[in-house]
Protein backbone atom coordinates (compact mmCIF):
# COMPACT_ATOMS: atom_id res chain seq x y z
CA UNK A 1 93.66 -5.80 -6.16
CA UNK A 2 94.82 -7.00 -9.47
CA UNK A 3 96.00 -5.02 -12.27
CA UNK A 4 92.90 -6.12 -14.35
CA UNK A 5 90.48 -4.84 -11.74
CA UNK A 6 92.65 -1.91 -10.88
CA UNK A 7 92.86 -0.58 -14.76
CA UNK A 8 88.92 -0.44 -14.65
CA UNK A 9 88.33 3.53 -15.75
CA UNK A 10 85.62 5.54 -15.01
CA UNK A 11 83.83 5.14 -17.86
CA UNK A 12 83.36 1.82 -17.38
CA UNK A 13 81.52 2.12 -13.86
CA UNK A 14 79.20 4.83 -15.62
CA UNK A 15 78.02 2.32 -18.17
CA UNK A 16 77.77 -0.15 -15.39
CA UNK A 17 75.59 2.51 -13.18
CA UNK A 18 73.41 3.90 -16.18
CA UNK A 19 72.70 0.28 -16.93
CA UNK A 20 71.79 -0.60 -13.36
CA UNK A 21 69.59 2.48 -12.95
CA UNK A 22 67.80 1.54 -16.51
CA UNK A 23 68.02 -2.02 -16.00
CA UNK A 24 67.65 -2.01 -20.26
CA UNK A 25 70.36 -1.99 -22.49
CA UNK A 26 69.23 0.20 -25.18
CA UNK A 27 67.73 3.12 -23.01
CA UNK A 28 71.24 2.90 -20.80
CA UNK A 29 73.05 3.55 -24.47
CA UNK A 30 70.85 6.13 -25.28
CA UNK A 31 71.69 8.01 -22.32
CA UNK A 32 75.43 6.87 -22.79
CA UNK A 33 75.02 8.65 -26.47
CA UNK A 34 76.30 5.26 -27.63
CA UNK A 35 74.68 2.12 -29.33
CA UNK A 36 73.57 -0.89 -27.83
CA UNK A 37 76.26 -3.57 -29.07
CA UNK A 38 79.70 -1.71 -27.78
CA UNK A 39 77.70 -0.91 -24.06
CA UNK A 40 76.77 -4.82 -24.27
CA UNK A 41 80.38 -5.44 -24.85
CA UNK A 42 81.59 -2.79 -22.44
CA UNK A 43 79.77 -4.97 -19.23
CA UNK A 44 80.63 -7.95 -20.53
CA UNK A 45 84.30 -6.71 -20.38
CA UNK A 46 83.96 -5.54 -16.79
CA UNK A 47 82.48 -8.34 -15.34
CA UNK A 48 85.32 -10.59 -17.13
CA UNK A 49 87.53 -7.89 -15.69
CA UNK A 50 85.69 -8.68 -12.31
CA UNK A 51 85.35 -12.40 -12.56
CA UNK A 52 81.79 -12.19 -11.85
CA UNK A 53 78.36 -11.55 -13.15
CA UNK A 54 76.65 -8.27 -12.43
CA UNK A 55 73.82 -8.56 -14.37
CA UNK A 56 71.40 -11.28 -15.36
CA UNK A 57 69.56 -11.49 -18.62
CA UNK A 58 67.03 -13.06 -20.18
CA UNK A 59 65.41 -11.86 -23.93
CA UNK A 60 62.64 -9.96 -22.11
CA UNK A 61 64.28 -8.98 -18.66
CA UNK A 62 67.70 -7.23 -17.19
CA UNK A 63 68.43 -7.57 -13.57
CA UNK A 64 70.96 -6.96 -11.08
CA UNK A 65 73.04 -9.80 -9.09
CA UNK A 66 73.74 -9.82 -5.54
CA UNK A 67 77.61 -8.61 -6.98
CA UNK A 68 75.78 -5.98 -8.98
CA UNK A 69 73.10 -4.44 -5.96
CA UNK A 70 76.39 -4.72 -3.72
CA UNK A 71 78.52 -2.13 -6.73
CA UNK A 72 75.55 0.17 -6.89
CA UNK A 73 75.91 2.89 -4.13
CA UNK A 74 80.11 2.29 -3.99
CA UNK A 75 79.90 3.13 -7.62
CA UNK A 76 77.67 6.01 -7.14
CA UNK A 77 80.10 7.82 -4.82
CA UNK A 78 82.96 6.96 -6.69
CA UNK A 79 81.46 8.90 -9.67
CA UNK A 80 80.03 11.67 -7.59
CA UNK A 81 83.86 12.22 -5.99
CA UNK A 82 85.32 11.78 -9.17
CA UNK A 83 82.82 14.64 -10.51
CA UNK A 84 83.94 16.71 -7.79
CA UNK A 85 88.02 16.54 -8.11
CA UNK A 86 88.59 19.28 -10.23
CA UNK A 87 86.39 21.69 -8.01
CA UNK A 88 88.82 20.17 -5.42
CA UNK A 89 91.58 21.24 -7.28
CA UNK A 90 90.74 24.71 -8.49
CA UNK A 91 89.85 25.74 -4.56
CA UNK A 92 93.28 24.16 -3.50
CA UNK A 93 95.17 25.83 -6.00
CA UNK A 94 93.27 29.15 -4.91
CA UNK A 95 94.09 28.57 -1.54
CA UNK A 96 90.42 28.06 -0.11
CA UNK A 97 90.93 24.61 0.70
CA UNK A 98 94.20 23.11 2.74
CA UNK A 99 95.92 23.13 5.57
CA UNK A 100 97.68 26.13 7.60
CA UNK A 101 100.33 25.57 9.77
CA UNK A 102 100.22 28.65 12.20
CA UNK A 103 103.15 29.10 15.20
CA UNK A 104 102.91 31.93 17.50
CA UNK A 105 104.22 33.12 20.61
CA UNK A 106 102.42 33.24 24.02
CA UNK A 107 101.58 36.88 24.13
CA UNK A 108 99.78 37.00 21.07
CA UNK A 109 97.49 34.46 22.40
CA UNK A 110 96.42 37.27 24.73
CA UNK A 111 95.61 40.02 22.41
CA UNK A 112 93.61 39.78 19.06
CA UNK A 113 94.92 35.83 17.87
CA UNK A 114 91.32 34.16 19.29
CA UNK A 115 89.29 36.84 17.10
CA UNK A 116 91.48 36.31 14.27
CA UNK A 117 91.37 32.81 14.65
CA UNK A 118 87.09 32.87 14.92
CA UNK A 119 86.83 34.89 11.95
CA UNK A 120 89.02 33.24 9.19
CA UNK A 121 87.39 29.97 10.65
CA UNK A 122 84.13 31.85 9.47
CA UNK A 123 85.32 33.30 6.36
CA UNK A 124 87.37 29.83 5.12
CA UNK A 125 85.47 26.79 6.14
CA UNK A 126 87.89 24.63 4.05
CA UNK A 127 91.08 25.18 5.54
CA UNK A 128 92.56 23.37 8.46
CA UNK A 129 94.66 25.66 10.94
CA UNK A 130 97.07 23.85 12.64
CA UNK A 131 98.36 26.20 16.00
CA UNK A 132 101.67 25.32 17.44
CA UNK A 133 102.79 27.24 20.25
CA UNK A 134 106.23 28.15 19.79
CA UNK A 135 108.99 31.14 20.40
CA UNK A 136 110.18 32.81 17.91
CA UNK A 137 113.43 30.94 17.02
CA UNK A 138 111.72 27.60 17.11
CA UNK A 139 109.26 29.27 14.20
CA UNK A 140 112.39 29.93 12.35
CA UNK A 141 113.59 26.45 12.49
CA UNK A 142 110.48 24.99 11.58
CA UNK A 143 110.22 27.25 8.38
CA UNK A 144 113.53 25.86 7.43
CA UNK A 145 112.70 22.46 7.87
CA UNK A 146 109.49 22.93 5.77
CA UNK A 147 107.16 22.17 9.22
CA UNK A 148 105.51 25.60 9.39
CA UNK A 149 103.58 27.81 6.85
CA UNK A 150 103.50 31.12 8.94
CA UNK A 151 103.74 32.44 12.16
CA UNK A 152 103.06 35.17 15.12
CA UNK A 153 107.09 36.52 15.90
CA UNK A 154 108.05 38.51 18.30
CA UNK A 155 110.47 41.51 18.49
CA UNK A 156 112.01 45.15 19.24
CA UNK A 157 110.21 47.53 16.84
CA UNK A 158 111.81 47.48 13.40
CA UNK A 159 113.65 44.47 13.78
CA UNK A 160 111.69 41.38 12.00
CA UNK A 161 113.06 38.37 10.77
CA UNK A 162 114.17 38.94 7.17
CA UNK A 163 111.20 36.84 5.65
CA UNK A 164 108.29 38.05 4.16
CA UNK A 165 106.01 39.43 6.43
CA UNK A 166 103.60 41.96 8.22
CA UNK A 167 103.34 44.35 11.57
CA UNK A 168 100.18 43.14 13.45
CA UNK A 169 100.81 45.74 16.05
CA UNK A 170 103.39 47.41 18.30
CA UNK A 171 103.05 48.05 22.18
CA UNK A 172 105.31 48.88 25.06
CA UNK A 173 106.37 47.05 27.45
CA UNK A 174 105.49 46.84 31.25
CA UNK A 175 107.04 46.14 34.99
CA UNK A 176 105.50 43.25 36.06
CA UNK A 177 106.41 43.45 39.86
CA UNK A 178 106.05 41.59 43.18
CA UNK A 179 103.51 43.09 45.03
CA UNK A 180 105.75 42.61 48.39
CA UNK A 181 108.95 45.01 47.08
CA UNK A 182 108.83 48.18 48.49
CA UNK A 183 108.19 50.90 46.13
CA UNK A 184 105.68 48.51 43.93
CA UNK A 185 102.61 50.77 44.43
CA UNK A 186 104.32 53.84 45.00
CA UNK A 187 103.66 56.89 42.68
CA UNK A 188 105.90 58.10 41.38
CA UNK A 189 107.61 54.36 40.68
CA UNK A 190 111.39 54.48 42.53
CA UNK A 191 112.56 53.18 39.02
CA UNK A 192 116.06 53.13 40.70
CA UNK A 193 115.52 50.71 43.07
CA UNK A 194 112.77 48.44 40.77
CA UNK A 195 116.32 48.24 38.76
CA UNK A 196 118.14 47.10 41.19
CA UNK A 197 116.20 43.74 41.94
CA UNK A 198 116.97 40.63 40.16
CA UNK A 199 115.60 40.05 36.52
CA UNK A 200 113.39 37.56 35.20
CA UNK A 201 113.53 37.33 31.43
CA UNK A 202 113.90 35.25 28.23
CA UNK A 203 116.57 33.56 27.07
CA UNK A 204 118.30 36.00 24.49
CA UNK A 205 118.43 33.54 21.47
CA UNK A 206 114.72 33.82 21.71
CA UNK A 207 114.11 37.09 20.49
CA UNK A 208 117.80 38.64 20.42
CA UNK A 209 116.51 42.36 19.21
CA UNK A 210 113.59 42.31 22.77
CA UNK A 211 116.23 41.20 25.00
CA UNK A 212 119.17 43.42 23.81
CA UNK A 213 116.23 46.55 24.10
CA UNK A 214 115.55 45.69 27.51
CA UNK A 215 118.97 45.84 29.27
CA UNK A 216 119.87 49.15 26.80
CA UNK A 217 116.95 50.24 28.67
CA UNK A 218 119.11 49.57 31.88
CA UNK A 219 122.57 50.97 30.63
CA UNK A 220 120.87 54.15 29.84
CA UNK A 221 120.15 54.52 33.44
CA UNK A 222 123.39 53.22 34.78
CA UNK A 223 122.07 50.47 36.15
CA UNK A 224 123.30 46.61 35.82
CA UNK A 225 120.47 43.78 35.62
CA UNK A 226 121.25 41.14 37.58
CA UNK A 227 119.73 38.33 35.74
CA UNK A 228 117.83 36.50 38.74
CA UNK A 229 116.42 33.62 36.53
CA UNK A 230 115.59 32.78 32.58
CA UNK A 231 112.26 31.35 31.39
CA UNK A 232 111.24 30.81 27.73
CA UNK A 233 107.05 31.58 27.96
CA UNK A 234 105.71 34.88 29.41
CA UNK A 235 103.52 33.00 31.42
CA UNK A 236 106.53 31.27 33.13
CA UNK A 237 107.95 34.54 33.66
CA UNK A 238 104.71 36.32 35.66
CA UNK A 239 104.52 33.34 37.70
CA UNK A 240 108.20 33.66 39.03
CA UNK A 241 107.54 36.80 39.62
CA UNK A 242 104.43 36.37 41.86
CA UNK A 243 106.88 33.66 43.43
CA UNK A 244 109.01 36.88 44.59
CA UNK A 245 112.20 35.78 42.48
CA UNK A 246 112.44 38.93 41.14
CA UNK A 247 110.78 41.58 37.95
CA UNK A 248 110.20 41.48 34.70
CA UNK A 249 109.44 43.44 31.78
CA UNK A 250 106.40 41.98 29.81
CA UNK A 251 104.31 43.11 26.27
CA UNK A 252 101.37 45.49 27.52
CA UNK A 253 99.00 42.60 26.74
CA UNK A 254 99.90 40.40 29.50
CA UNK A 255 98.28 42.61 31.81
CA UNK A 256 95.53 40.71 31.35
CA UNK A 257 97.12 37.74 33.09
CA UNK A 258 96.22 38.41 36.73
CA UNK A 259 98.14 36.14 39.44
CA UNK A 260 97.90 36.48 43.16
CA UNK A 261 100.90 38.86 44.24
CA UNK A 262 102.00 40.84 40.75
CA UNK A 263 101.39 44.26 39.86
CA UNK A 264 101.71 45.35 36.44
CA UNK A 265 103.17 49.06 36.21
CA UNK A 266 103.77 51.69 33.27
CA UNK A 267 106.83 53.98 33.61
CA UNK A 268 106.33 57.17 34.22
CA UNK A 269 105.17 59.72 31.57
CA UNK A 270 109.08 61.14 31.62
CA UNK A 271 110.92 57.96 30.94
CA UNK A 272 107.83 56.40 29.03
CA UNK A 273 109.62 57.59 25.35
CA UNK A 274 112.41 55.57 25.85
CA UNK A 275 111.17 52.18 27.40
CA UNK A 276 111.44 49.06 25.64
CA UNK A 277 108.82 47.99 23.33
CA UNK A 278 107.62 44.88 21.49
CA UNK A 279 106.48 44.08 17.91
CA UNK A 280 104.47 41.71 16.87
CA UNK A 281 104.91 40.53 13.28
CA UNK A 282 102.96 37.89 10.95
CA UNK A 283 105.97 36.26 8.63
CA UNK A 284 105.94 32.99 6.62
CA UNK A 285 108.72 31.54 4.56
CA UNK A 286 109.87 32.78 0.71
CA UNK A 287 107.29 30.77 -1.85
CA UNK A 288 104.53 30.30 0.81
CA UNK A 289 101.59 28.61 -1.13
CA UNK A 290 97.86 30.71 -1.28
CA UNK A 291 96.38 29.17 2.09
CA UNK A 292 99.13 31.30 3.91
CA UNK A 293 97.80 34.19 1.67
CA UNK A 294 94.54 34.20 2.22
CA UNK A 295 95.25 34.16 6.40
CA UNK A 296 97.39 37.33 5.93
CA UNK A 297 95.17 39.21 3.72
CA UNK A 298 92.49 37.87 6.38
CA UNK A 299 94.55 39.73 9.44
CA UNK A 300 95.26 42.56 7.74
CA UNK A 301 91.74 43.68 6.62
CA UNK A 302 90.98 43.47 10.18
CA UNK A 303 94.15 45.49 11.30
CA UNK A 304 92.71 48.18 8.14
């Protein structure tokens, strides 16, 4: 496109579309609030801008050329968009239109995310949520590289990554157990010898607070873990377990992932005060824009 064509403003294509709809030069000015001689000169500036004819005239008669019919409708839309940009910018800057980039880790994905999910959707048709599955230190790193607007962390109670942020809910923690060890059904649990089999967890740069909790949880009860194998997503984890690699400790809410050969077990009543537990926090980075507002004032009316 040339700059000549390119500089054409808006008011120009009004005139051109007013005229077109009229198809007569003084009723088009009159509804331009304008007289007749300047909106004459205005079209025959654009079409010199245009290097062709758009309309043809006689004394008696105005009427379109092929160039002109094919500028109608294009014209038309470009006007109606241009009407609508600063609507477009008002709900931007109030954060009902965008995009939100959402991490979170696995095990919120089993507990209230899909509801949350269905009923901003609802409540904020105009904004994009992006999901990226992701652990917590991956969330971190994408928040410092400017890839994420807020995410679903995971941690020991109290211990949230120092960014802005909210509890969404705290739960404890469960054996997830091969059905085949002795002792897995037994009441009361032989917590001694559950202890004593190799340990399937996390990686600790994961979520450093969760994993230090868990073997504190052993110390206290003079036992070692013996780290049988490391896997980064919960769902990893169950599944070595119903392999028969060894336990795990898992967030209350993955009870609801069933595979063949695991039982999920409390502790008992008199060790239950001083098991590990889990938080689950909603954070996004310092400066986060109004999208990423709206989404936590969304999740916490529903926590409320």
């Amino acid at each position: 496109m040339s700059d000549a064509t390119s500089a054409i403003d808006l008011r120009a294509w009004r005139q051109f579309l007013v005229l077109a709809e009229t198809l007569h030069f003084g009723q088009a000015a009159q509804r331009l609030h304008m007289t007749q001689p300047p909106l004459t000169l205005a079209i025959q500036q654009l079409e010199g801008r245009l290097g062709v004819s758009l309309f043809d005239r006689t004394r008696r008669s105005v009427a379109l050329t092929r160039a002109g019919h094919a500028l109608v409708e294009p014209v038309r839309q470009l006007l109606k968009q241009a009407a609508a940009l600063p609507g477009v910018a008002r709900s931007a800057g109030h954060g009902a239109v965008g995009t939100l980039r959402l991490g979170f880790v696995s095990t919120v994905g089993f507990g209230p995310l899909p509801a949350w999910l269905r009923g901003f959707r609802d409540a904020q048709p105009g904004i994009e949520v992006v999901l990226r599955e992701a652990t917590s230190d991956v969330q971190m790193l994408a928040f410092e590289q400017g890839e994420a607007d807020a995410g679903f962390v995971l941690h020991a109670p109290g211990l949230a990554p120092r960014l802005p942020g909210v509890s969404v809910g705290v739960e404890p923690m469960v054996l997830a157990l091969p059905e085949a060890l002795p002792g897995a059904a037994v009441k009361p649990l032989p917590l001694a010898r559950v202890l004593a089999q190799p340990l399937i967890i996390f990686p600790r740069v994961i979520a450093p607070s969760l994993y230090d909790a868990v073997l504190a949880f052993y110390h206290r009860h003079g036992a070692s873990p013996v780290i049988g194998q490391e896997a980064i997503q919960m769902q990893t984890i169950v599944n070595l377990v119903s392999a028969g690699l060894g336990i795990a400790w898992v967030p209350h809410s993955m009870v609801q992932l069933q595979r063949p050969g695991v039982i999920y077990r409390d502790l008992p009543k008199s060790l239950a005060d001083g098991a590990p537990r889990c938080e689950t926090s909603l954070v996004w980075p310092e400066g986060a824009g109004p999208v990423v507002a709206r989404f936590v004032e969304h999740v916490t009316g529903t926590l409320a």
